[in-house]
C-alpha atoms as a PDB file:
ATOM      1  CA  UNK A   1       6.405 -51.227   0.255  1.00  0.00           C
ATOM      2  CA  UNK A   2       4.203 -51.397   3.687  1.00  0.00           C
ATOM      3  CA  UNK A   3       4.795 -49.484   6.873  1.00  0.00           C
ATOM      4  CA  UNK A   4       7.250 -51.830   8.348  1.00  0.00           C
ATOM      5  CA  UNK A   5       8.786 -53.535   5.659  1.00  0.00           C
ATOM      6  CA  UNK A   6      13.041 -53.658   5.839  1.00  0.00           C
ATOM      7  CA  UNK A   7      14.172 -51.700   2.951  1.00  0.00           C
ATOM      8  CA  UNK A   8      17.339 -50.308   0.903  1.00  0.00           C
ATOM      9  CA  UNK A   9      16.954 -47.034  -1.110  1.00  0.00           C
ATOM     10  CA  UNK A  10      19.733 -44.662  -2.074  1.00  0.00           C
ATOM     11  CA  UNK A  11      22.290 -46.114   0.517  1.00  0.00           C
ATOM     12  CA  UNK A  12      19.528 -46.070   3.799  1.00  0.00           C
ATOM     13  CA  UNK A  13      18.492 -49.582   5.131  1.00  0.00           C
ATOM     14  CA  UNK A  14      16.097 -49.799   7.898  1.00  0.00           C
ATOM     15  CA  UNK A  15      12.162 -50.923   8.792  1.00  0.00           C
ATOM     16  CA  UNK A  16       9.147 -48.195   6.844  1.00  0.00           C
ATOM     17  CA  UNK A  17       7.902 -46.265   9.968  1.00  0.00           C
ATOM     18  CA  UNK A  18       5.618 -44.197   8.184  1.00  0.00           C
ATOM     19  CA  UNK A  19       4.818 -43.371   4.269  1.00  0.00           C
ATOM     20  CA  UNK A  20       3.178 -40.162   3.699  1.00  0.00           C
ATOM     21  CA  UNK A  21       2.528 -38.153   0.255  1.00  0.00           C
ATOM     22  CA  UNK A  22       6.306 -36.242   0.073  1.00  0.00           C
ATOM     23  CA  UNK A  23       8.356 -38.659   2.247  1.00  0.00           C
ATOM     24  CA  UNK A  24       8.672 -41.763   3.203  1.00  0.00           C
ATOM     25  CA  UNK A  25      10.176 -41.909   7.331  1.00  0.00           C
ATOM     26  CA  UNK A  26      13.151 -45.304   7.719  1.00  0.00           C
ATOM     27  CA  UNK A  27      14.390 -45.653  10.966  1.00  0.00           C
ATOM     28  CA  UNK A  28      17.828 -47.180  10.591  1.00  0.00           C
ATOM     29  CA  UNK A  29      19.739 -49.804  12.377  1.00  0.00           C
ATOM     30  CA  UNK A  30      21.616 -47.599  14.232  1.00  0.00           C
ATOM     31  CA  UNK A  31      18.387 -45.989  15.706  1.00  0.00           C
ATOM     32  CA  UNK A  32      18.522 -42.761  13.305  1.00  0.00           C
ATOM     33  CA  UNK A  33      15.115 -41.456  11.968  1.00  0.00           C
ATOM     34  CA  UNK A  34      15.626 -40.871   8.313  1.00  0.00           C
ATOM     35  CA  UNK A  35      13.184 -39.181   6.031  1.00  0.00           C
ATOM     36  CA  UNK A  36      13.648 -40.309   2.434  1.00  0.00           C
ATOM     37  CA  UNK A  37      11.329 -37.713  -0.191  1.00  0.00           C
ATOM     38  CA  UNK A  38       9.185 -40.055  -2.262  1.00  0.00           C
ATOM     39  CA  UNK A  39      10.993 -38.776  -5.486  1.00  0.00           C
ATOM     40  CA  UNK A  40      14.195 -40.174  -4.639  1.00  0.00           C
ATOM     41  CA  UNK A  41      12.730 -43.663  -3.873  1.00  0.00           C
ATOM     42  CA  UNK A  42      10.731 -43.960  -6.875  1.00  0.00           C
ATOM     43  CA  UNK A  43      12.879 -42.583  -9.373  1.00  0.00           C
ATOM     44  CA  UNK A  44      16.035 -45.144  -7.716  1.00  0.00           C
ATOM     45  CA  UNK A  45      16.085 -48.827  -6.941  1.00  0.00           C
ATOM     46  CA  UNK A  46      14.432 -49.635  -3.770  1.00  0.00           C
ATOM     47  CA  UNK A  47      15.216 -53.368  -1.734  1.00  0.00           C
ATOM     48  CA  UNK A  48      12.234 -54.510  -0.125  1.00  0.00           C
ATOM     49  CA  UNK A  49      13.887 -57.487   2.508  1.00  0.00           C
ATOM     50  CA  UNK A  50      10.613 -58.260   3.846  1.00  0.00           C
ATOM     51  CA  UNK A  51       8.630 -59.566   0.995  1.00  0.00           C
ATOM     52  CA  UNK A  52      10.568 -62.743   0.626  1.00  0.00           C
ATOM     53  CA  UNK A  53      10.236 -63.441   4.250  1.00  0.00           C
ATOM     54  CA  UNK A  54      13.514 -64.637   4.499  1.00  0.00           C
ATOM     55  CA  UNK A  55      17.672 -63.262   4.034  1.00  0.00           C
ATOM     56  CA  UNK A  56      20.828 -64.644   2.928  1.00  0.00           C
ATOM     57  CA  UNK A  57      24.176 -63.585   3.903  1.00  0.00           C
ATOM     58  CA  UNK A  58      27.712 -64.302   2.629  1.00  0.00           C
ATOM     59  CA  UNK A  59      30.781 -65.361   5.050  1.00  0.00           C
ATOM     60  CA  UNK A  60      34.288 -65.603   3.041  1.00  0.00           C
ATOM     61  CA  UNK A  61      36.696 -67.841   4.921  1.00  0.00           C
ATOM     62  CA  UNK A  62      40.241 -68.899   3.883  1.00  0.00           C
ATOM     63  CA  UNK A  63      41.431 -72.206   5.101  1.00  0.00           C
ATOM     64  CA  UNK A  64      44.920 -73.222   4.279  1.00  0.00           C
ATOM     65  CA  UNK A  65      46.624 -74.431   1.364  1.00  0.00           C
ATOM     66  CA  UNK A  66      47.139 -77.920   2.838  1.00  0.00           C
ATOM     67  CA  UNK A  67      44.013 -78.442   3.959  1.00  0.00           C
ATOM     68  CA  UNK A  68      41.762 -81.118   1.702  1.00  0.00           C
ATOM     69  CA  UNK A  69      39.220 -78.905   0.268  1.00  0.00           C
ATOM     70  CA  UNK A  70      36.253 -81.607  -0.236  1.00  0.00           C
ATOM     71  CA  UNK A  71      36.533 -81.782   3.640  1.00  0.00           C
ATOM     72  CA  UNK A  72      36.476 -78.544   4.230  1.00  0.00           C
ATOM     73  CA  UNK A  73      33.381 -78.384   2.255  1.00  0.00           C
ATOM     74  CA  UNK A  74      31.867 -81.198   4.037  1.00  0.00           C
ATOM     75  CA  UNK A  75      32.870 -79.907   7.714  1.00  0.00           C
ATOM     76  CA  UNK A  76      31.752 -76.576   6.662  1.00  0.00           C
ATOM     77  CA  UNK A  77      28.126 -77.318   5.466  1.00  0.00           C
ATOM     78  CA  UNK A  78      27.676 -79.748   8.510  1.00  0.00           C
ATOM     79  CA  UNK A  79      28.954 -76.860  10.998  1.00  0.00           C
ATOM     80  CA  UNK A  80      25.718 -74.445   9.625  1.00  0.00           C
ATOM     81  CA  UNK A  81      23.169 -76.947   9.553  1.00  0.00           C
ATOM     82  CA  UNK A  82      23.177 -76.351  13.668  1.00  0.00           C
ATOM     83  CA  UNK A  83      22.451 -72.114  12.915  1.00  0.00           C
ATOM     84  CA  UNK A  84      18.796 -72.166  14.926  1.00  0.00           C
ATOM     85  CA  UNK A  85      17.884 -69.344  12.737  1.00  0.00           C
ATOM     86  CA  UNK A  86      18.570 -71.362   9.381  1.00  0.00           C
ATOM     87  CA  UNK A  87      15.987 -71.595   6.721  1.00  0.00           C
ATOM     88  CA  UNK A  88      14.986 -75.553   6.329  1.00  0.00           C
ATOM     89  CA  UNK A  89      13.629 -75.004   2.340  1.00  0.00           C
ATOM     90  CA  UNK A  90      17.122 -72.934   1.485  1.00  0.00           C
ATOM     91  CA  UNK A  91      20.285 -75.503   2.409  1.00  0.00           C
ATOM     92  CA  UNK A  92      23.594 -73.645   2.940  1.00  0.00           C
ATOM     93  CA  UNK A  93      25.900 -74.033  -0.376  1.00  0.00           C
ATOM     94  CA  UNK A  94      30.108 -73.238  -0.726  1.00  0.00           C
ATOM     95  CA  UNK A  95      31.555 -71.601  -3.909  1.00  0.00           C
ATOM     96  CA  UNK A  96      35.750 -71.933  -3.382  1.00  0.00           C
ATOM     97  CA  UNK A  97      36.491 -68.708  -4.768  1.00  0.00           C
ATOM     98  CA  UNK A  98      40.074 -67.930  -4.723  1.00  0.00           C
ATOM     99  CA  UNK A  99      43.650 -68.042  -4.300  1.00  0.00           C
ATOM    100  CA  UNK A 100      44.677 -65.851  -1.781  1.00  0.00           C
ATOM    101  CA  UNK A 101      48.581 -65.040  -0.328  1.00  0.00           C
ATOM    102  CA  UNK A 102      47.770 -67.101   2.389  1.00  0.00           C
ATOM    103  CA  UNK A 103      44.928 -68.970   1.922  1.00  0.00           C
ATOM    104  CA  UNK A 104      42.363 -70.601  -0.223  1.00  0.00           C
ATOM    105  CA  UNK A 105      39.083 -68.729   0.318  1.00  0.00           C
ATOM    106  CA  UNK A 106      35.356 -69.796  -0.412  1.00  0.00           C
ATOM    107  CA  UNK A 107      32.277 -68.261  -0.205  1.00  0.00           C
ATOM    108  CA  UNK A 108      29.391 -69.516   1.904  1.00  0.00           C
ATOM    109  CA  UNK A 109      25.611 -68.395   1.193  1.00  0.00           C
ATOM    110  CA  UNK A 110      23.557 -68.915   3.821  1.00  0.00           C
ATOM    111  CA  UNK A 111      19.385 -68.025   4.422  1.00  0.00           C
ATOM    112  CA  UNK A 112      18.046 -67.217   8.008  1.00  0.00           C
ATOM    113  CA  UNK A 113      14.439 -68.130   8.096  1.00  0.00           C
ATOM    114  CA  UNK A 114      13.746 -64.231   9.108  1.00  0.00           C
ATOM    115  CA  UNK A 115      13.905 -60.787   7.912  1.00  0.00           C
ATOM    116  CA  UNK A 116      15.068 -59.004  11.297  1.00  0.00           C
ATOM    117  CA  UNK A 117      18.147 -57.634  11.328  1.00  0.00           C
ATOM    118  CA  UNK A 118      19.050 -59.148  15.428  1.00  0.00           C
ATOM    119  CA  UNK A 119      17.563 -63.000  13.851  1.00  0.00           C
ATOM    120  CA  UNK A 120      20.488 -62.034  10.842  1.00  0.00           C
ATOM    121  CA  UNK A 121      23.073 -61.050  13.131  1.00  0.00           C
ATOM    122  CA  UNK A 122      22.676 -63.846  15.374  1.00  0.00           C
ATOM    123  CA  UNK A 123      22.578 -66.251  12.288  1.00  0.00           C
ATOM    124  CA  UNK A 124      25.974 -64.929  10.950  1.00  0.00           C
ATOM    125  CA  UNK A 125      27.068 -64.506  14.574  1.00  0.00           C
ATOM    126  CA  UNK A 126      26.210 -68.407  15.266  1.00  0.00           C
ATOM    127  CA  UNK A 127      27.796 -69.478  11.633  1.00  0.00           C
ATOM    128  CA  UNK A 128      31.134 -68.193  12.685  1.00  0.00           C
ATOM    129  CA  UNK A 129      31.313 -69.945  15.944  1.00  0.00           C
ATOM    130  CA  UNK A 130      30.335 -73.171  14.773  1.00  0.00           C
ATOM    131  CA  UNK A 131      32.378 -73.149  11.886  1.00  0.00           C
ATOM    132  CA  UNK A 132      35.498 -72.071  14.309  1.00  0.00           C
ATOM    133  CA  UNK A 133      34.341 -74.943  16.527  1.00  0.00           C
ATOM    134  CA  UNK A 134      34.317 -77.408  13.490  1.00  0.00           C
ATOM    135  CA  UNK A 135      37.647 -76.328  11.399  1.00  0.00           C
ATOM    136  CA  UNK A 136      39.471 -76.718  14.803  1.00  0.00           C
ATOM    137  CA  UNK A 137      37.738 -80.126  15.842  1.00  0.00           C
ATOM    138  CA  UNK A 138      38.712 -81.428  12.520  1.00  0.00           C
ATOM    139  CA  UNK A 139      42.186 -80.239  11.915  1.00  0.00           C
ATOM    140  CA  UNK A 140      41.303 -77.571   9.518  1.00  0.00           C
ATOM    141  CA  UNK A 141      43.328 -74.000   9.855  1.00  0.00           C
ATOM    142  CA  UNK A 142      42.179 -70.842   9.269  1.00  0.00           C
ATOM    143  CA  UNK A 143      45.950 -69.336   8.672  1.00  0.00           C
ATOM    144  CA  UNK A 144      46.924 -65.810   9.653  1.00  0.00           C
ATOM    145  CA  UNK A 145      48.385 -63.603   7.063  1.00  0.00           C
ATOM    146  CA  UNK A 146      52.074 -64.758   6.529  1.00  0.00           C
ATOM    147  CA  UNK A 147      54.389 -61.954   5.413  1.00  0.00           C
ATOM    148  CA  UNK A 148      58.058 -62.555   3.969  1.00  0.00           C
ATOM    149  CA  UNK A 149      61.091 -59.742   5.017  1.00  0.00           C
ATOM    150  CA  UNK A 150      64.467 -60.023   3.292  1.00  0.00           C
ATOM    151  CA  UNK A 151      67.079 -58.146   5.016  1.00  0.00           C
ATOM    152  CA  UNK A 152      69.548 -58.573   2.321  1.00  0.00           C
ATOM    153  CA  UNK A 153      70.713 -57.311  -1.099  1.00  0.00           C
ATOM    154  CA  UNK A 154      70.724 -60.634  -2.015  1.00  0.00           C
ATOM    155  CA  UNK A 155      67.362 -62.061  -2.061  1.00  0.00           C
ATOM    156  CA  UNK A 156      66.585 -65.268  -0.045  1.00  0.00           C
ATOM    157  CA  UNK A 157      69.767 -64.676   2.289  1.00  0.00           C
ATOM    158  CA  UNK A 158      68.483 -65.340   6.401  1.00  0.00           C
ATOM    159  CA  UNK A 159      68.441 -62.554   8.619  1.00  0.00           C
ATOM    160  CA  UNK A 160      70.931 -64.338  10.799  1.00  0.00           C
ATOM    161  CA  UNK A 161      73.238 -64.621   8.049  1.00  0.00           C
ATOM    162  CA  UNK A 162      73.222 -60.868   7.239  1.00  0.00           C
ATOM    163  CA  UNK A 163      73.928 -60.273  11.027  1.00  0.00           C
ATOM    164  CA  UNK A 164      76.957 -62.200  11.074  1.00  0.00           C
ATOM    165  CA  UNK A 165      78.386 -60.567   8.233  1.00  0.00           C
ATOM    166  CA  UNK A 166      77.660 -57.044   9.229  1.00  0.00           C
ATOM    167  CA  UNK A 167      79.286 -58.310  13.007  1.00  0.00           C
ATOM    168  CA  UNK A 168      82.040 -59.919  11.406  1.00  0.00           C
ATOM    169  CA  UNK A 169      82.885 -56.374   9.153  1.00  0.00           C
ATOM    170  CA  UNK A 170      82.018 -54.608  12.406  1.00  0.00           C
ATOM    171  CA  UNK A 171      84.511 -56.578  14.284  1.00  0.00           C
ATOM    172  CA  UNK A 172      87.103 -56.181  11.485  1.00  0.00           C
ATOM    173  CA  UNK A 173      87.051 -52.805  11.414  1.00  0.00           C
ATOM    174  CA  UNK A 174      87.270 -52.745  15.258  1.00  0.00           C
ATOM    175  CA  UNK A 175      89.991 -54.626  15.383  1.00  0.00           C
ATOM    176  CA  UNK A 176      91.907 -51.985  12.998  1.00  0.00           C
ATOM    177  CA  UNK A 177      91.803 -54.096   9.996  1.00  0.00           C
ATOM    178  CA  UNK A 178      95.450 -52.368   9.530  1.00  0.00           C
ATOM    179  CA  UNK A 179      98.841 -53.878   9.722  1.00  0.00           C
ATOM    180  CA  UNK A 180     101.928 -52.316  11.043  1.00  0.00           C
END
């Protein structure tokens, strides 16, 4: 670890401002200076980002269950190859990962050819849009959550079914329902 590096240690990520003999000083993404004693980073795992030179991050979409999932692949690796941040040597790979209420989700690992957090954000920022741009230029949905309400006792039974009932006991009862 070098003064600044882009670390993890005990749940604080930022870029090594200084390292001194007790503490070592992070200075977060959010702009908070965090001092870290030495002890805690040497007796816990520490993540150094920087040494690789380069980051991956992880998008899970869900596209819908009638969508043909080889082009969805295809359209989806096609759509990153235009992030301007992507790593050339590391090519962007899909894992389908699982059935969801609404949707079939898969995982997609990508590598920004940087280790600064605004080069990553813009990279997952620029994967998003052009994979919205693509999935909607080739007829691919990403469906909203779809939820299911029964009104009735009896399951299945429409909600305009159980209103006509309950208006047509209403207007029984209205009508006295009695004979004199």
């Amino acid at each position: 670890m070098r003064i600044g590096d882009l670390v993890k240690s005990n749940e604080v990520m930022g870029k090594v401002m200084s390292i001194n003999m007790r503490d070592t000083i992070i200075l977060t993404f959010q702009g908070q200076t965090v001092i870290v004693p030495n002890k805690d980073i040497f007796q816990n795992s520490l993540e150094n980002f920087t040494l690789s030179g380069k980051r991956r991050f992880e998008l899970t979409v869900g596209v819908s269950y009638g969508d043909d999932l080889e082009k969805v692949k295809q359209v989806a690796l096609q759509a990153v190859k235009k992030i301007s941040v992507l790593d050339p040597e590391e090519p962007p790979r899909v894992f389908f990962e699982s059935f969801a209420d609404s949707s079939i989700n898969f995982i997609l690992q990508i590598w920004i050819n940087s280790t600064e957090q605004p080069i990553f954000l813009q990279g997952r920022s620029e994967a998003i849009m052009l994979l919205k741009n693509a999935f909607d230029e080739n007829g691919i949905s990403i469906p909203f959550p779809i939820r299911t309400l029964d009104f009735a006792i009896k399951g299945g039974q429409n909600l305009s079914e159980v209103l006509q009932e309950s208006a047509d006991k209403k207007q029984a009862l209205a009508g006295g329902g009695r004979s004199i």
